[in-house]
C-alpha atoms as a PDB file:
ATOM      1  CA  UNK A   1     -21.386  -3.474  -7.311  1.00  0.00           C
ATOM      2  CA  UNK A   2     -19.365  -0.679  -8.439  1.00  0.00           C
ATOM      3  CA  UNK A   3     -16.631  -1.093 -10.803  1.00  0.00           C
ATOM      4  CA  UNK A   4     -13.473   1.686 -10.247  1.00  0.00           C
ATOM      5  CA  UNK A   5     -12.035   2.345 -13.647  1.00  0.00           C
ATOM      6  CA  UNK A   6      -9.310   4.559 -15.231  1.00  0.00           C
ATOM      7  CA  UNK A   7      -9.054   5.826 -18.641  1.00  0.00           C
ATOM      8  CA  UNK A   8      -5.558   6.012 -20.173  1.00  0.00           C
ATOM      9  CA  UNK A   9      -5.427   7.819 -23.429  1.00  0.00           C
ATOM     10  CA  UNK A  10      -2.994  10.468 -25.216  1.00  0.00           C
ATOM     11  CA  UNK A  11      -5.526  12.418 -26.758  1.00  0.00           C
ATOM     12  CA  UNK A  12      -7.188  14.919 -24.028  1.00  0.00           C
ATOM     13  CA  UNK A  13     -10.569  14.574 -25.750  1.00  0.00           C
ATOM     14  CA  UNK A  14     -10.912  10.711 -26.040  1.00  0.00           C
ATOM     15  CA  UNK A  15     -10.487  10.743 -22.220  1.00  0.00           C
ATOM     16  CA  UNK A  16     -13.249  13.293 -22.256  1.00  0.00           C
ATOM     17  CA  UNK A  17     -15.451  11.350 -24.048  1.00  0.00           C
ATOM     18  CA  UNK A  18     -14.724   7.868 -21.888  1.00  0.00           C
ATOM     19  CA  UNK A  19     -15.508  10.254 -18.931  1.00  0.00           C
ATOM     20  CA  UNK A  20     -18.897  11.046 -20.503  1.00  0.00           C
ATOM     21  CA  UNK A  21     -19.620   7.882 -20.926  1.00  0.00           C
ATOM     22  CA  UNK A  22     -18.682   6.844 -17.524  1.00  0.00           C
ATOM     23  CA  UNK A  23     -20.714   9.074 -15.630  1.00  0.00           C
ATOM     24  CA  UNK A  24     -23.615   7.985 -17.728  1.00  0.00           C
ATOM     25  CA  UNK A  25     -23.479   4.766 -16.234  1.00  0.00           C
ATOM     26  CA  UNK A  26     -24.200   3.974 -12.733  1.00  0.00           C
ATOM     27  CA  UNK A  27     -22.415   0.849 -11.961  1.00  0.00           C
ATOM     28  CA  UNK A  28     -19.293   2.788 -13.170  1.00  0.00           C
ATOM     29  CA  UNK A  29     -16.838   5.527 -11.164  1.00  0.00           C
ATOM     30  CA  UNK A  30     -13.462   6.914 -12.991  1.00  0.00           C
ATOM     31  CA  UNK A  31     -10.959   7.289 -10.299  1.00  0.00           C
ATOM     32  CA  UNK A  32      -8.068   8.062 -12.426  1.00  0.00           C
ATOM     33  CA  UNK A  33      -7.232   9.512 -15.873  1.00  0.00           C
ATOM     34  CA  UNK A  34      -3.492   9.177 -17.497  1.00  0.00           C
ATOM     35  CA  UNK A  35      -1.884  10.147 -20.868  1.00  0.00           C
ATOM     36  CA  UNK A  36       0.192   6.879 -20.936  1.00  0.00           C
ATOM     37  CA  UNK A  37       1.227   3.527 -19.215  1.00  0.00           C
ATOM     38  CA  UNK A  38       3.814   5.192 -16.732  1.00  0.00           C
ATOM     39  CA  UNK A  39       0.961   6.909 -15.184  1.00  0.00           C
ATOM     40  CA  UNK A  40      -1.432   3.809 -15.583  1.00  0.00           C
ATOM     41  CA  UNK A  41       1.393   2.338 -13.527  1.00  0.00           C
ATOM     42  CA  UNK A  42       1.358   4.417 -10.826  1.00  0.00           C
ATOM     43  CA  UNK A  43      -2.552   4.930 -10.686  1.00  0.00           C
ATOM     44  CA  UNK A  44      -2.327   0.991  -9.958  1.00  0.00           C
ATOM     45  CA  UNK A  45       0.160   1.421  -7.507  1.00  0.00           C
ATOM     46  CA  UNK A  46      -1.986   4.254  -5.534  1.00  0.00           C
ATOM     47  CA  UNK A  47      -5.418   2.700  -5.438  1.00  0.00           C
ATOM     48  CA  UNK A  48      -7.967  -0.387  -6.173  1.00  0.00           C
ATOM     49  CA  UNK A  49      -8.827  -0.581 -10.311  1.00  0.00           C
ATOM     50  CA  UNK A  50     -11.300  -2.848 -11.332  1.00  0.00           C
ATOM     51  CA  UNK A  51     -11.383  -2.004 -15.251  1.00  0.00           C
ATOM     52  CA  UNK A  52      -8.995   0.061 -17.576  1.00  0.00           C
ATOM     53  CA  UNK A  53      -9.715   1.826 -20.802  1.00  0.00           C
ATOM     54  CA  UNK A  54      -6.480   1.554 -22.971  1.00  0.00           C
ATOM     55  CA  UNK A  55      -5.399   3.010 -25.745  1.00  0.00           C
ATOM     56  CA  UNK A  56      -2.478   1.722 -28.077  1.00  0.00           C
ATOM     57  CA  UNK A  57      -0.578   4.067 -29.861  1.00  0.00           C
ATOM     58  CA  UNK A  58       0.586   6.015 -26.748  1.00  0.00           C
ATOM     59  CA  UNK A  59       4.027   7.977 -26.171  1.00  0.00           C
ATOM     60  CA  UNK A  60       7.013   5.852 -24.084  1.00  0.00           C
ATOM     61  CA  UNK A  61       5.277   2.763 -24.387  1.00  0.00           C
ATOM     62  CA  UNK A  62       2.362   1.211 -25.768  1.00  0.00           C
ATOM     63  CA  UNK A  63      -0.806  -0.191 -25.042  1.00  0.00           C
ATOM     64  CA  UNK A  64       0.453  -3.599 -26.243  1.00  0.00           C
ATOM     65  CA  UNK A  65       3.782  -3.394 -24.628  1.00  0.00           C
ATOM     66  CA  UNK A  66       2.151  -2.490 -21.282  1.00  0.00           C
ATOM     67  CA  UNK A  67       0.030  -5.705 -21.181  1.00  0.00           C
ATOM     68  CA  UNK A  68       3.243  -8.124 -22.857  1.00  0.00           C
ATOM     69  CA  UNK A  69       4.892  -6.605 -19.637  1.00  0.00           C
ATOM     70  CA  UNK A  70       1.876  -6.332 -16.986  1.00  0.00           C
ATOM     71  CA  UNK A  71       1.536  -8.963 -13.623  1.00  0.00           C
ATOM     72  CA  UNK A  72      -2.087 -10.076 -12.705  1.00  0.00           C
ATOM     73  CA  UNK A  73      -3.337  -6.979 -14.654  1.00  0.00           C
ATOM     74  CA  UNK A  74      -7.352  -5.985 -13.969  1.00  0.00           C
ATOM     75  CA  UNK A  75      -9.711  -6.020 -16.915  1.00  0.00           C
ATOM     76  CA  UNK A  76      -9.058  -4.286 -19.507  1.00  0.00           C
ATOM     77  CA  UNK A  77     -11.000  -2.708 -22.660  1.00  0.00           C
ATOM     78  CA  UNK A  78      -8.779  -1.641 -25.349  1.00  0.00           C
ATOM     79  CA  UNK A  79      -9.945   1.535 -26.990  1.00  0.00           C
ATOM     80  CA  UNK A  80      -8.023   2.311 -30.006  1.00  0.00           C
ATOM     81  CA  UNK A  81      -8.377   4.026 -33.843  1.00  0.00           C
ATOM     82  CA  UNK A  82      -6.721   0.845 -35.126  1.00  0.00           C
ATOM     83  CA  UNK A  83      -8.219  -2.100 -36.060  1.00  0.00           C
ATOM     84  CA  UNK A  84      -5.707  -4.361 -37.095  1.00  0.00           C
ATOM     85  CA  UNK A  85      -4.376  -4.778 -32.780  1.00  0.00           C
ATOM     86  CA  UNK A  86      -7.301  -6.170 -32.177  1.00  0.00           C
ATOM     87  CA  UNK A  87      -6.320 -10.299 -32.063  1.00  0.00           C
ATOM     88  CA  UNK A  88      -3.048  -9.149 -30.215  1.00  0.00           C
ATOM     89  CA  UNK A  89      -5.290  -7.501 -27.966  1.00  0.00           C
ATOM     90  CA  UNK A  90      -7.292 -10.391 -27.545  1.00  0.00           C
ATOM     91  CA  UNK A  91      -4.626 -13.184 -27.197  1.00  0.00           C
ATOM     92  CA  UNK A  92      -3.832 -10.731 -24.124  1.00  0.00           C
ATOM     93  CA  UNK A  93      -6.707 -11.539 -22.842  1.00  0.00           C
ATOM     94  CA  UNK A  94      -8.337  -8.203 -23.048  1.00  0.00           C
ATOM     95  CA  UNK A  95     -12.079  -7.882 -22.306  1.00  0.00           C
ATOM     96  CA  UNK A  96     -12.989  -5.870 -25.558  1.00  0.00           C
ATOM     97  CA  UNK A  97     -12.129  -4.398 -27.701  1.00  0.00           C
ATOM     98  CA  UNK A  98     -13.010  -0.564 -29.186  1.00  0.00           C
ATOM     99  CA  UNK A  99     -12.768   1.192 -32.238  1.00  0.00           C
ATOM    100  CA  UNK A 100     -13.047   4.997 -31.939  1.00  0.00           C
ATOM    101  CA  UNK A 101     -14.948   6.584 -32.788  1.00  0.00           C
ATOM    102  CA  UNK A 102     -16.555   4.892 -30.379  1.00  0.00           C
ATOM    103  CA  UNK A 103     -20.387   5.146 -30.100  1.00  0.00           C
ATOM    104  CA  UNK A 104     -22.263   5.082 -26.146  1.00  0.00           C
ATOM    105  CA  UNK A 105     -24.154   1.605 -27.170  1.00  0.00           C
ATOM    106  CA  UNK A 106     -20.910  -0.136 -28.117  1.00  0.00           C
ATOM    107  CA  UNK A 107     -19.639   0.888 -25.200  1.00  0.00           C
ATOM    108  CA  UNK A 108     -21.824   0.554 -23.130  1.00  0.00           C
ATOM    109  CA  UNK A 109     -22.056  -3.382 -24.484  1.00  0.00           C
ATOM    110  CA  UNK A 110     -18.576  -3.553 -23.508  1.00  0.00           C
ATOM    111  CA  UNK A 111     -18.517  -2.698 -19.776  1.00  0.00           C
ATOM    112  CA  UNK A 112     -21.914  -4.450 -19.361  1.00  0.00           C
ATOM    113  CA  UNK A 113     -19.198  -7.609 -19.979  1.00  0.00           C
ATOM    114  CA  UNK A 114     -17.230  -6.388 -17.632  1.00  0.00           C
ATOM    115  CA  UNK A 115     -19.588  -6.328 -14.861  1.00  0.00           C
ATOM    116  CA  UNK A 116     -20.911  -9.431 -15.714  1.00  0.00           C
ATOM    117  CA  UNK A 117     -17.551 -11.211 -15.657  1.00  0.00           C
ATOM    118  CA  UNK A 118     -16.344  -9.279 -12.557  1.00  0.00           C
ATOM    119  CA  UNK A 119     -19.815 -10.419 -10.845  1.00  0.00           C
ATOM    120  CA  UNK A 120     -18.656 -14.010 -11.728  1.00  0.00           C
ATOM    121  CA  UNK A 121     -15.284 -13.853 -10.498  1.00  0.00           C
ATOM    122  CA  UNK A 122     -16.838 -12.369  -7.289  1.00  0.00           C
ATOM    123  CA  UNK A 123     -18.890 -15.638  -7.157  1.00  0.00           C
ATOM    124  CA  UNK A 124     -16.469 -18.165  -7.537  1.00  0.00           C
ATOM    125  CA  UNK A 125     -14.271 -16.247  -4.826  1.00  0.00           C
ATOM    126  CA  UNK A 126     -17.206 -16.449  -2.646  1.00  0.00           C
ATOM    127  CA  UNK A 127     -17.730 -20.431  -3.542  1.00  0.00           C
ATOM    128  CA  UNK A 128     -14.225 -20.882  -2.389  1.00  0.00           C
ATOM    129  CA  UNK A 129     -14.806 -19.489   0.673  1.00  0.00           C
ATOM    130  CA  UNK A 130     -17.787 -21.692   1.454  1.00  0.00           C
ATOM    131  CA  UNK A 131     -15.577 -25.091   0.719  1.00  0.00           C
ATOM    132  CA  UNK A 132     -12.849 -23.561   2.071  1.00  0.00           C
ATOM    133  CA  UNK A 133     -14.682 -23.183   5.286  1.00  0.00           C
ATOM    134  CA  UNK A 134     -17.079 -26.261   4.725  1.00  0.00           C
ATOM    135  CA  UNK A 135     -13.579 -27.922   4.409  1.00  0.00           C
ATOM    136  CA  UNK A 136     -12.396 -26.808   8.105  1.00  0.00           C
ATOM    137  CA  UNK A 137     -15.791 -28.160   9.732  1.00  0.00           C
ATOM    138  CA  UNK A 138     -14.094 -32.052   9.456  1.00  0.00           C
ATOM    139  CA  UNK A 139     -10.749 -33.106   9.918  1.00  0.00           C
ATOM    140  CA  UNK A 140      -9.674 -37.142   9.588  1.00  0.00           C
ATOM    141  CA  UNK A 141      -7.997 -39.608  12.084  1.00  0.00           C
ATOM    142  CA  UNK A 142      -6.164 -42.930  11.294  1.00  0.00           C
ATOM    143  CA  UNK A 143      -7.946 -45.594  13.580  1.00  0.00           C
ATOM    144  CA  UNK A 144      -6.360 -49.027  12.782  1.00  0.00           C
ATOM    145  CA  UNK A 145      -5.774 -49.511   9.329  1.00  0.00           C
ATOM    146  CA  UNK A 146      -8.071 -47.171   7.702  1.00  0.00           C
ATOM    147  CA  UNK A 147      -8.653 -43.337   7.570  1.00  0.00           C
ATOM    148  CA  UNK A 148     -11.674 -41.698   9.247  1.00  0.00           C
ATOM    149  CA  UNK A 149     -13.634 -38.092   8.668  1.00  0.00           C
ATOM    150  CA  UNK A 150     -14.963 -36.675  11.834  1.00  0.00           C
ATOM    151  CA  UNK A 151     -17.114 -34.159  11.273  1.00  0.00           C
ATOM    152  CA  UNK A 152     -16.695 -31.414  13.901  1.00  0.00           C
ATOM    153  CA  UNK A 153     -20.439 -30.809  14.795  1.00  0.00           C
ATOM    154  CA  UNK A 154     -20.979 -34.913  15.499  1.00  0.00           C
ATOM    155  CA  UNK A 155     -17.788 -34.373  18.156  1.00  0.00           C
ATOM    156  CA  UNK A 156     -20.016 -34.752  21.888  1.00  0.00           C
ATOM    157  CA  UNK A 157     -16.621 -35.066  24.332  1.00  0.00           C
ATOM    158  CA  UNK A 158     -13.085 -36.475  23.816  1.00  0.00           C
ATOM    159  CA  UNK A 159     -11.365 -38.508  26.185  1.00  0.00           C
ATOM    160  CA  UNK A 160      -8.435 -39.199  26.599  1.00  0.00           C
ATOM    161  CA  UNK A 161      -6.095 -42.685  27.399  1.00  0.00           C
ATOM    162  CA  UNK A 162      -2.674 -42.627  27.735  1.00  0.00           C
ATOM    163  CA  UNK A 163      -1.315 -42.075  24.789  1.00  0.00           C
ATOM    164  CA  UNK A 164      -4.859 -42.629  23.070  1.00  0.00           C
ATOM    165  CA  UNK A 165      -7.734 -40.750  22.903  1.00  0.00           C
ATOM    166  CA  UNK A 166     -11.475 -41.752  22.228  1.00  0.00           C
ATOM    167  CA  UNK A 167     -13.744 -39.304  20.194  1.00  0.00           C
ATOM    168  CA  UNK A 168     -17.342 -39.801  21.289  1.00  0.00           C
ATOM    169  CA  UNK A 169     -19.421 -38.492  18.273  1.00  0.00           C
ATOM    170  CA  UNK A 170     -22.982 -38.726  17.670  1.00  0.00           C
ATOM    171  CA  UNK A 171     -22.784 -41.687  14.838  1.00  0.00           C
ATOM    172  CA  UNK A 172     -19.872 -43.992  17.130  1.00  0.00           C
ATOM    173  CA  UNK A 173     -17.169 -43.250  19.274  1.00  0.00           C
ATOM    174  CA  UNK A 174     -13.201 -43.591  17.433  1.00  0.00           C
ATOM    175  CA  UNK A 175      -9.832 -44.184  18.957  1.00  0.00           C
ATOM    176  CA  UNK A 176      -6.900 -43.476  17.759  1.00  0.00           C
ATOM    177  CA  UNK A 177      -3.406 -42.325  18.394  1.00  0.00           C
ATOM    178  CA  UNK A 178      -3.328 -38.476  19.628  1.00  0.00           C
ATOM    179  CA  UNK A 179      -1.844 -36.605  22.641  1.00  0.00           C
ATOM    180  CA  UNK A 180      -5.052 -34.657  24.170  1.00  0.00           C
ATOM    181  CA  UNK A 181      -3.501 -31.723  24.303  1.00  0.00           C
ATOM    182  CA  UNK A 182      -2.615 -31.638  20.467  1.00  0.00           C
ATOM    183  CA  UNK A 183      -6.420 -32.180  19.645  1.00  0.00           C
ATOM    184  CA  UNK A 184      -6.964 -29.158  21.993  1.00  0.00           C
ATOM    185  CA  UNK A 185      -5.454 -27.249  19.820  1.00  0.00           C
ATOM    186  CA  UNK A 186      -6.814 -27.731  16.874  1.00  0.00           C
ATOM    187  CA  UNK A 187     -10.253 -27.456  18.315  1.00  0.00           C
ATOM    188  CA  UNK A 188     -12.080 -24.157  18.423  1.00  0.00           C
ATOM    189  CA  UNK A 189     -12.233 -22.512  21.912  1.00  0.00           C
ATOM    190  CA  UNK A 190     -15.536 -20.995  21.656  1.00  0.00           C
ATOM    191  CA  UNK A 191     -17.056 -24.370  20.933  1.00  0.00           C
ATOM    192  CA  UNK A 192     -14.902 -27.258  22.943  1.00  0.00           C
ATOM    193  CA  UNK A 193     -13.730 -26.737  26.829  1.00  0.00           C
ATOM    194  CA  UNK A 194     -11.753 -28.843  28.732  1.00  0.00           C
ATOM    195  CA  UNK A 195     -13.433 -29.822  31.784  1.00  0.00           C
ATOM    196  CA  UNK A 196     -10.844 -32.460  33.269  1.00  0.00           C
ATOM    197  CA  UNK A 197      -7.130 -33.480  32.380  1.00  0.00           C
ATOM    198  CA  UNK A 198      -8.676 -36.505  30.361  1.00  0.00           C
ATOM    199  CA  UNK A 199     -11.845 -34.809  28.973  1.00  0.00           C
ATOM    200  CA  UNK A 200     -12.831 -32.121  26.530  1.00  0.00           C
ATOM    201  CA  UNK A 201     -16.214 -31.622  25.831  1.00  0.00           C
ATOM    202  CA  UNK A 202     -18.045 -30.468  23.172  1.00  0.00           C
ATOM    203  CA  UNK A 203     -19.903 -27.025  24.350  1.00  0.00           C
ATOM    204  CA  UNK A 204     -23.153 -26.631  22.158  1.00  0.00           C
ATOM    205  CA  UNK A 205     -23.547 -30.425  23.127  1.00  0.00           C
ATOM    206  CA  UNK A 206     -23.861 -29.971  26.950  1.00  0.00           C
ATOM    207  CA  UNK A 207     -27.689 -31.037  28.583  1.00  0.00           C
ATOM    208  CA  UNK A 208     -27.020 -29.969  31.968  1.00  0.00           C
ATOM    209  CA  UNK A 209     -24.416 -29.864  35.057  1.00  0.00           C
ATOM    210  CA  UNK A 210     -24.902 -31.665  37.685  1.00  0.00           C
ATOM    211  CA  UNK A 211     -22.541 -31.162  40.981  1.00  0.00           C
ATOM    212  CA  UNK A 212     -19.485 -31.895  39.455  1.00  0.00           C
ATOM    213  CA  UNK A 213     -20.596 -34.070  36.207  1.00  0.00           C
ATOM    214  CA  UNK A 214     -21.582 -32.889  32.683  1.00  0.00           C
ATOM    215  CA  UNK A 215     -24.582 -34.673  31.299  1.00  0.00           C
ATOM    216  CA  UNK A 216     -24.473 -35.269  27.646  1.00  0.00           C
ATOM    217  CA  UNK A 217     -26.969 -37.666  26.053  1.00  0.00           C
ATOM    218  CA  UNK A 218     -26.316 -40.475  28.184  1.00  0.00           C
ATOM    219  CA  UNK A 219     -23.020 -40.361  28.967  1.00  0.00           C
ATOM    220  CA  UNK A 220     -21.341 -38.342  32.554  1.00  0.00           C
ATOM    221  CA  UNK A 221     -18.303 -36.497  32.302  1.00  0.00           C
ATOM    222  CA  UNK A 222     -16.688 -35.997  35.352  1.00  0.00           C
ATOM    223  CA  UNK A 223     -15.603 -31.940  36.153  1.00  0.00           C
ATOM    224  CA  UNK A 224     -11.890 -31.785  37.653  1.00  0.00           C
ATOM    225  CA  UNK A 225     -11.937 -29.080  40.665  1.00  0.00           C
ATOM    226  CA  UNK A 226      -9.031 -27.107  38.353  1.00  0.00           C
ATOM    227  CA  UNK A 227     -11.542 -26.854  35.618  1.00  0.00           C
ATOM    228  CA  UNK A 228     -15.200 -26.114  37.441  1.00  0.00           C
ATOM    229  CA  UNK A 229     -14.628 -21.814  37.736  1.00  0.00           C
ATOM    230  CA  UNK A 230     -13.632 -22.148  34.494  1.00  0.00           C
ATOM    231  CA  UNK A 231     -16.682 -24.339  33.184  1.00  0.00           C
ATOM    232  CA  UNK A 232     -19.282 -22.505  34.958  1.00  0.00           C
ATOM    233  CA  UNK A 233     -18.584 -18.967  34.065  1.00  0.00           C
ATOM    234  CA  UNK A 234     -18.095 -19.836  30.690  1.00  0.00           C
ATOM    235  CA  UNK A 235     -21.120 -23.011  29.605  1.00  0.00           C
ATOM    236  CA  UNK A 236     -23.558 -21.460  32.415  1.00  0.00           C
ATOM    237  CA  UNK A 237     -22.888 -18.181  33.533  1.00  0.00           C
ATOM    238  CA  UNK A 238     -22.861 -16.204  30.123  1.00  0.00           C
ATOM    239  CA  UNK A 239     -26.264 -18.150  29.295  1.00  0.00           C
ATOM    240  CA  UNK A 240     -27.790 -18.339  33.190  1.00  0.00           C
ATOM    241  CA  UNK A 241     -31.614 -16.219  33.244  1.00  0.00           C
ATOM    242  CA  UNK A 242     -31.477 -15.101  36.457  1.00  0.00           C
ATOM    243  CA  UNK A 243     -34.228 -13.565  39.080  1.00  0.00           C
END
């Protein structure tokens, strides 16, 4: 992974050297260079940054000042010729911080951080994704007094009762108090089809059609004339080995 950095220093040849050092380093690319925070600002504004290399003492504003005043800032390294910023620096939750002159190993100690940490925040984005979407494969249902999870994959066919409807599921069937057509909609198309105006069935779940039933474990679900085109162009016809 790739980190896209900028380098924002006064001097001319401390930018030099950070560019040195960045080419030296493959996991690295400068895509931006600026004398001072007003162009770190619009550098920001223009394109992704992963990692900036600040200096301090800066004209029209400050290292320091820049990151009292910065939003959701990326990672930043401070490199600087004084010292004594460094636990300001820090309690601004810099990355690093680097003392010119500043040597390749130290630096090269410092970014190796960076990657690491932006690796990890990569990960835990990742995680969240996974529960968030491990999340969306149940949903629960009141049924009498108590609260029940459904888990979306045990779902074989829904039917539906007046003002009731009856999940069939591989571990028990559940009835509660739902309008069919609202649990339509919260199901995924490309994995439930209605097949009558009082059934929906679960698609990855069917065994076989039969005239106008659906067979599915040992239960028959009837087919409604409005619904069989529909049904068998899309459970048999996108699937169908033919001669």
């Amino acid at each position: 992974m790739t980190l896209r950095c900028v380098a924002i220093d006064d001097e001319p040849l401390a930018r030099e050297c950070m560019a040195n050092y960045v080419r030296e380093i493959d996991f690295l690319q400068l895509t931006g260079a600026g004398n001072n925070p007003i162009e770190l600002t619009r550098l920001l504004n223009e394109q992704k940054v992963d990692l900036i290399f600040l200096d301090i003492q800066m004209p029209v504003i400050n290292g320091i000042e820049f990151l009292k005043m910065a939003q959701n800032p990326p990672m930043v390294i401070i490199t600087s010729a004084y010292p004594n910023y460094a636990l300001e620096g820090f309690q601004l939750d810099v990355l690093d911080y680097l003392v010119k002159p500043i040597t390749f190993n130290r630096f090269f100690k410092a970014v190796s951080k960076a990657r690491d940490y932006h690796n990890l925040l990569a990960r835990q984005t990742n995680n969240d994704l996974i529960e968030e979407n491990t999340q969306a494969d149940y949903f629960f249902i009141k049924c009498d007094y108590k609260y029940e999870r459904i888990y979306v994959n045990d779902i074989l066919f829904i039917e539906a009762m007046q003002n009731y409807v009856t999940i069939y599921t591989s571990k028990g069937k559940y009835i509660t108090l739902l309008y069919l057509k609202n649990v339509e909609q919260n199901l995924d198309k490309h994995s439930f089809i209605r097949v009558h105006k009082s059934f929906i069935v679960s698609i990855p779940k069917i065994e076989s059609i039969e005239n106008n039933e659906i067979l599915i474990q040992s239960f028959r679900i009837p087919i409604s004339r409005n619904y069989r085109d529909e049904v068998i162009e899309k459970v048999v016809n996108t699937r169908l080995w033919k001669k």
